[in-house]
N, C-alpha and C. Protein backbone atom coordinates (compact mmCIF):
# COMPACT_ATOMS: atom_id res chain seq x y z
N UNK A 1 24.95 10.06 7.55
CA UNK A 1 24.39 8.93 8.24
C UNK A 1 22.87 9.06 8.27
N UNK A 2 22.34 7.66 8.49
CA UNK A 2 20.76 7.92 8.16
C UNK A 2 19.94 8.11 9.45
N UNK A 3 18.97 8.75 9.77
CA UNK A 3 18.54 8.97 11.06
C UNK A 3 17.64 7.69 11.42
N UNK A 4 17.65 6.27 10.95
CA UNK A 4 16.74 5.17 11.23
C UNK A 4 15.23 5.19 10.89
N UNK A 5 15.31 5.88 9.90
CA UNK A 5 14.20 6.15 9.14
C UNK A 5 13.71 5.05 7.85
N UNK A 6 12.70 3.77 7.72
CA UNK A 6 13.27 3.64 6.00
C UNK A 6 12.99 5.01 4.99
N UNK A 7 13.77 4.43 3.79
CA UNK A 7 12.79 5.70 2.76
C UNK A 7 13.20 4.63 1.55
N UNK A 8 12.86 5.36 0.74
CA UNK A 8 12.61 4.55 -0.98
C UNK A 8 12.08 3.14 -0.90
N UNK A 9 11.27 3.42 -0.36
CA UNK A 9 10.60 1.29 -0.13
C UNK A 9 9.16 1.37 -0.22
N UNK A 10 8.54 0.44 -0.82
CA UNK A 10 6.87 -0.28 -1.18
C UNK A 10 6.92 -0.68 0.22
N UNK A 11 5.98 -0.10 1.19
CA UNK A 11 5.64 -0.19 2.38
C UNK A 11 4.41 -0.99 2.73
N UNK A 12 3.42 -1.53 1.96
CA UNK A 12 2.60 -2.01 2.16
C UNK A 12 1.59 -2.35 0.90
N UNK A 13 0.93 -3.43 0.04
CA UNK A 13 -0.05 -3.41 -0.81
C UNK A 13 -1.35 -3.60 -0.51
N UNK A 14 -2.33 -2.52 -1.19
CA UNK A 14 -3.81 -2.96 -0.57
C UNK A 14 -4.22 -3.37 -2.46
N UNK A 15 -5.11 -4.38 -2.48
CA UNK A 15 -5.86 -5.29 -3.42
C UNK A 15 -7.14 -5.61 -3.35
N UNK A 16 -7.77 -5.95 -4.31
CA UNK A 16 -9.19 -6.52 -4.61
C UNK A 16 -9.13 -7.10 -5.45
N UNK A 17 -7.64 -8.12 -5.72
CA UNK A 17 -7.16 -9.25 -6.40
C UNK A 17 -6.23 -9.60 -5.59
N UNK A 18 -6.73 -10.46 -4.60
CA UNK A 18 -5.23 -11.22 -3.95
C UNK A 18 -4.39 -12.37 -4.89
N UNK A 19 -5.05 -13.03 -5.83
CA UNK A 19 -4.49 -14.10 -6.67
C UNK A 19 -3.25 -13.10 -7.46
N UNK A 20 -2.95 -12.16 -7.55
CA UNK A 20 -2.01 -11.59 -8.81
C UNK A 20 -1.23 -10.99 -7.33
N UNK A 21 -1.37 -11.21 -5.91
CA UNK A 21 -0.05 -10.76 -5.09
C UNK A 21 0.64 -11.46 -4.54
N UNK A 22 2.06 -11.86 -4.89
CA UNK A 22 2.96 -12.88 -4.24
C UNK A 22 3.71 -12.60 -2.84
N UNK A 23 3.33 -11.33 -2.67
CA UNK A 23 3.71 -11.02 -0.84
C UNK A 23 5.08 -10.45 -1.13
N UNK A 24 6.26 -10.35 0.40
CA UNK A 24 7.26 -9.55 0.59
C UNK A 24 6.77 -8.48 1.25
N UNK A 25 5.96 -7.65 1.06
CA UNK A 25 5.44 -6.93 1.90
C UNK A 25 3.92 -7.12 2.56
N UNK A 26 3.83 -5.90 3.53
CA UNK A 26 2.29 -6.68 4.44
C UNK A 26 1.09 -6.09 3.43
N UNK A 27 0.14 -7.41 2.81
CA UNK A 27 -0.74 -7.10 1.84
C UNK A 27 -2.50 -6.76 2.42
N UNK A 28 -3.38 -5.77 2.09
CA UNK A 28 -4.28 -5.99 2.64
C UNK A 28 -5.61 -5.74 1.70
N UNK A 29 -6.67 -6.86 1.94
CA UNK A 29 -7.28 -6.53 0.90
C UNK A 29 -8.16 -6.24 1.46
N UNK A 30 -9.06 -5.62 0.24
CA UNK A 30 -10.29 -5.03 -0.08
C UNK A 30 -10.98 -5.72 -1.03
N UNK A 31 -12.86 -5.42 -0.25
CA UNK A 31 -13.70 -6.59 -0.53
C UNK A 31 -14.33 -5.75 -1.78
N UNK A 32 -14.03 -4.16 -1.62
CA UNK A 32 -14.91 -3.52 -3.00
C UNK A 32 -14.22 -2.27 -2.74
N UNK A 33 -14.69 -1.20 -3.70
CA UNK A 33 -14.07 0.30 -4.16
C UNK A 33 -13.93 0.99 -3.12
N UNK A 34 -14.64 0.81 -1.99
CA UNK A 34 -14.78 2.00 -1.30
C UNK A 34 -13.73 1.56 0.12
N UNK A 35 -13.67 0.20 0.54
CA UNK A 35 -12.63 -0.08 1.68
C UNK A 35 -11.40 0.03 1.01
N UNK A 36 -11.64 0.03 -0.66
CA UNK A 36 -10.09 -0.15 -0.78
C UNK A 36 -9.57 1.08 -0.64
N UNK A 37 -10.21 2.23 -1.49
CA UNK A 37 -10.00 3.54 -1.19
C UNK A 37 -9.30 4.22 0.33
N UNK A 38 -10.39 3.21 0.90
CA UNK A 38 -10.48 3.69 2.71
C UNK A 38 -9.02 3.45 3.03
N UNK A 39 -8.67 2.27 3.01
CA UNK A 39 -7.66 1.68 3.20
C UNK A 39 -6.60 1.88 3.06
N UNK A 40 -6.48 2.25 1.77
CA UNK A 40 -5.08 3.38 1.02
C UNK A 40 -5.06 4.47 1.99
N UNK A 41 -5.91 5.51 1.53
CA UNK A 41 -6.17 6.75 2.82
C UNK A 41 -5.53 6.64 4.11
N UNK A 42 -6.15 5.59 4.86
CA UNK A 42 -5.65 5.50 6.42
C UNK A 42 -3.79 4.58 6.54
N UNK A 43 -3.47 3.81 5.63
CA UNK A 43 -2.05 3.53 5.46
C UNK A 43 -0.98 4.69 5.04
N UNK A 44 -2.20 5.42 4.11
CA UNK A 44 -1.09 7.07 3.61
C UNK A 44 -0.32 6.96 4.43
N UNK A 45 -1.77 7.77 5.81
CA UNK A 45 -1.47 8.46 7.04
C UNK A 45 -0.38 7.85 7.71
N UNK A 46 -0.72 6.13 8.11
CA UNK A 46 -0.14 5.68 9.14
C UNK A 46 1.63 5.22 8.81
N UNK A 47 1.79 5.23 7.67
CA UNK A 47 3.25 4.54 7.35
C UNK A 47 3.83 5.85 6.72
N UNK A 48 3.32 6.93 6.74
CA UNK A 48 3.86 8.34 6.29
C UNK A 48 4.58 8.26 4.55
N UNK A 49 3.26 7.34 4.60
CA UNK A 49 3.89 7.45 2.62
C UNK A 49 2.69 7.76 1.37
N UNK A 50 2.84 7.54 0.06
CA UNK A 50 1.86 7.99 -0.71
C UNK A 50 1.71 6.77 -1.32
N UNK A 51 -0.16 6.76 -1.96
CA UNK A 51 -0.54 5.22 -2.48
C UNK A 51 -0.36 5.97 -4.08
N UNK A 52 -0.28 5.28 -4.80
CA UNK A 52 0.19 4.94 -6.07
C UNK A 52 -0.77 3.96 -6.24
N UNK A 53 -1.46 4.11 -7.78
CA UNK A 53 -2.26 3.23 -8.56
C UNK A 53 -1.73 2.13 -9.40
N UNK A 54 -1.14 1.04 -9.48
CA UNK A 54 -0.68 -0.17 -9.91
C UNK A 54 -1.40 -0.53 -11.03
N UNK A 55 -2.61 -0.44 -11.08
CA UNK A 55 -3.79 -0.58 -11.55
C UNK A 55 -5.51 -0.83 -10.74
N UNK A 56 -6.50 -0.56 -11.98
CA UNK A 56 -7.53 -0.59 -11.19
C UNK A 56 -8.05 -0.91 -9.59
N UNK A 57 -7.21 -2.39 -9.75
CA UNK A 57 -7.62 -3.19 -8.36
C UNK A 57 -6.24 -3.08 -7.13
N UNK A 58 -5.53 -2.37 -7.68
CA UNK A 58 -3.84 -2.74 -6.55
C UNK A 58 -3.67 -1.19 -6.81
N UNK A 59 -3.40 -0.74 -5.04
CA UNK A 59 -2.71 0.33 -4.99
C UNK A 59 -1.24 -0.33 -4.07
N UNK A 60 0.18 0.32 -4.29
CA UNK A 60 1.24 0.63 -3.18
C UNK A 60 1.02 1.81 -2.14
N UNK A 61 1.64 1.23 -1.36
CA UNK A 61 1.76 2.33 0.10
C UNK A 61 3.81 2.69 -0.32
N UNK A 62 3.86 3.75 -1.22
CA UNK A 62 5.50 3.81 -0.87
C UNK A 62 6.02 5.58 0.09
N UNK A 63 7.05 4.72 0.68
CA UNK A 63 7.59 5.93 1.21
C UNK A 63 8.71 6.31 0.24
N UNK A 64 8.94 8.03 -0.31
CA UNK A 64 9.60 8.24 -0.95
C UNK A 64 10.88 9.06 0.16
């Protein structure tokens, strides 16, 4: 049984292309390199998962 935990799920997207994100999960963007960076960093922490590079401009927040 599962302890009410999620796991294996895209927890959150941060961008500095909102036009190429169609949502489902909570999206947050970034205005340049360095909030986006920031941003990834402090979601790591807060949703207890790892960002993954999508490409240049889109990282995922997934919990594995």
């Amino acid at each position: 049984m599962g302890d009410g935990t999620i796991q294996k799920a895209i927890m959150a997207i941060i961008t500095m292309n909102p036009t190429q994100i169609k949502g489902g999960v909570p999206v947050f963007i970034a205005d340049n390199q360095e909030e986006f960076q920031h941003k990834a960093f402090v979601l790591e922490k807060i949703l207890d998962g790892m960002a993954h590079e999508v490409d240049p401009q889109t990282m995922i927040i997934v919990r594995h």
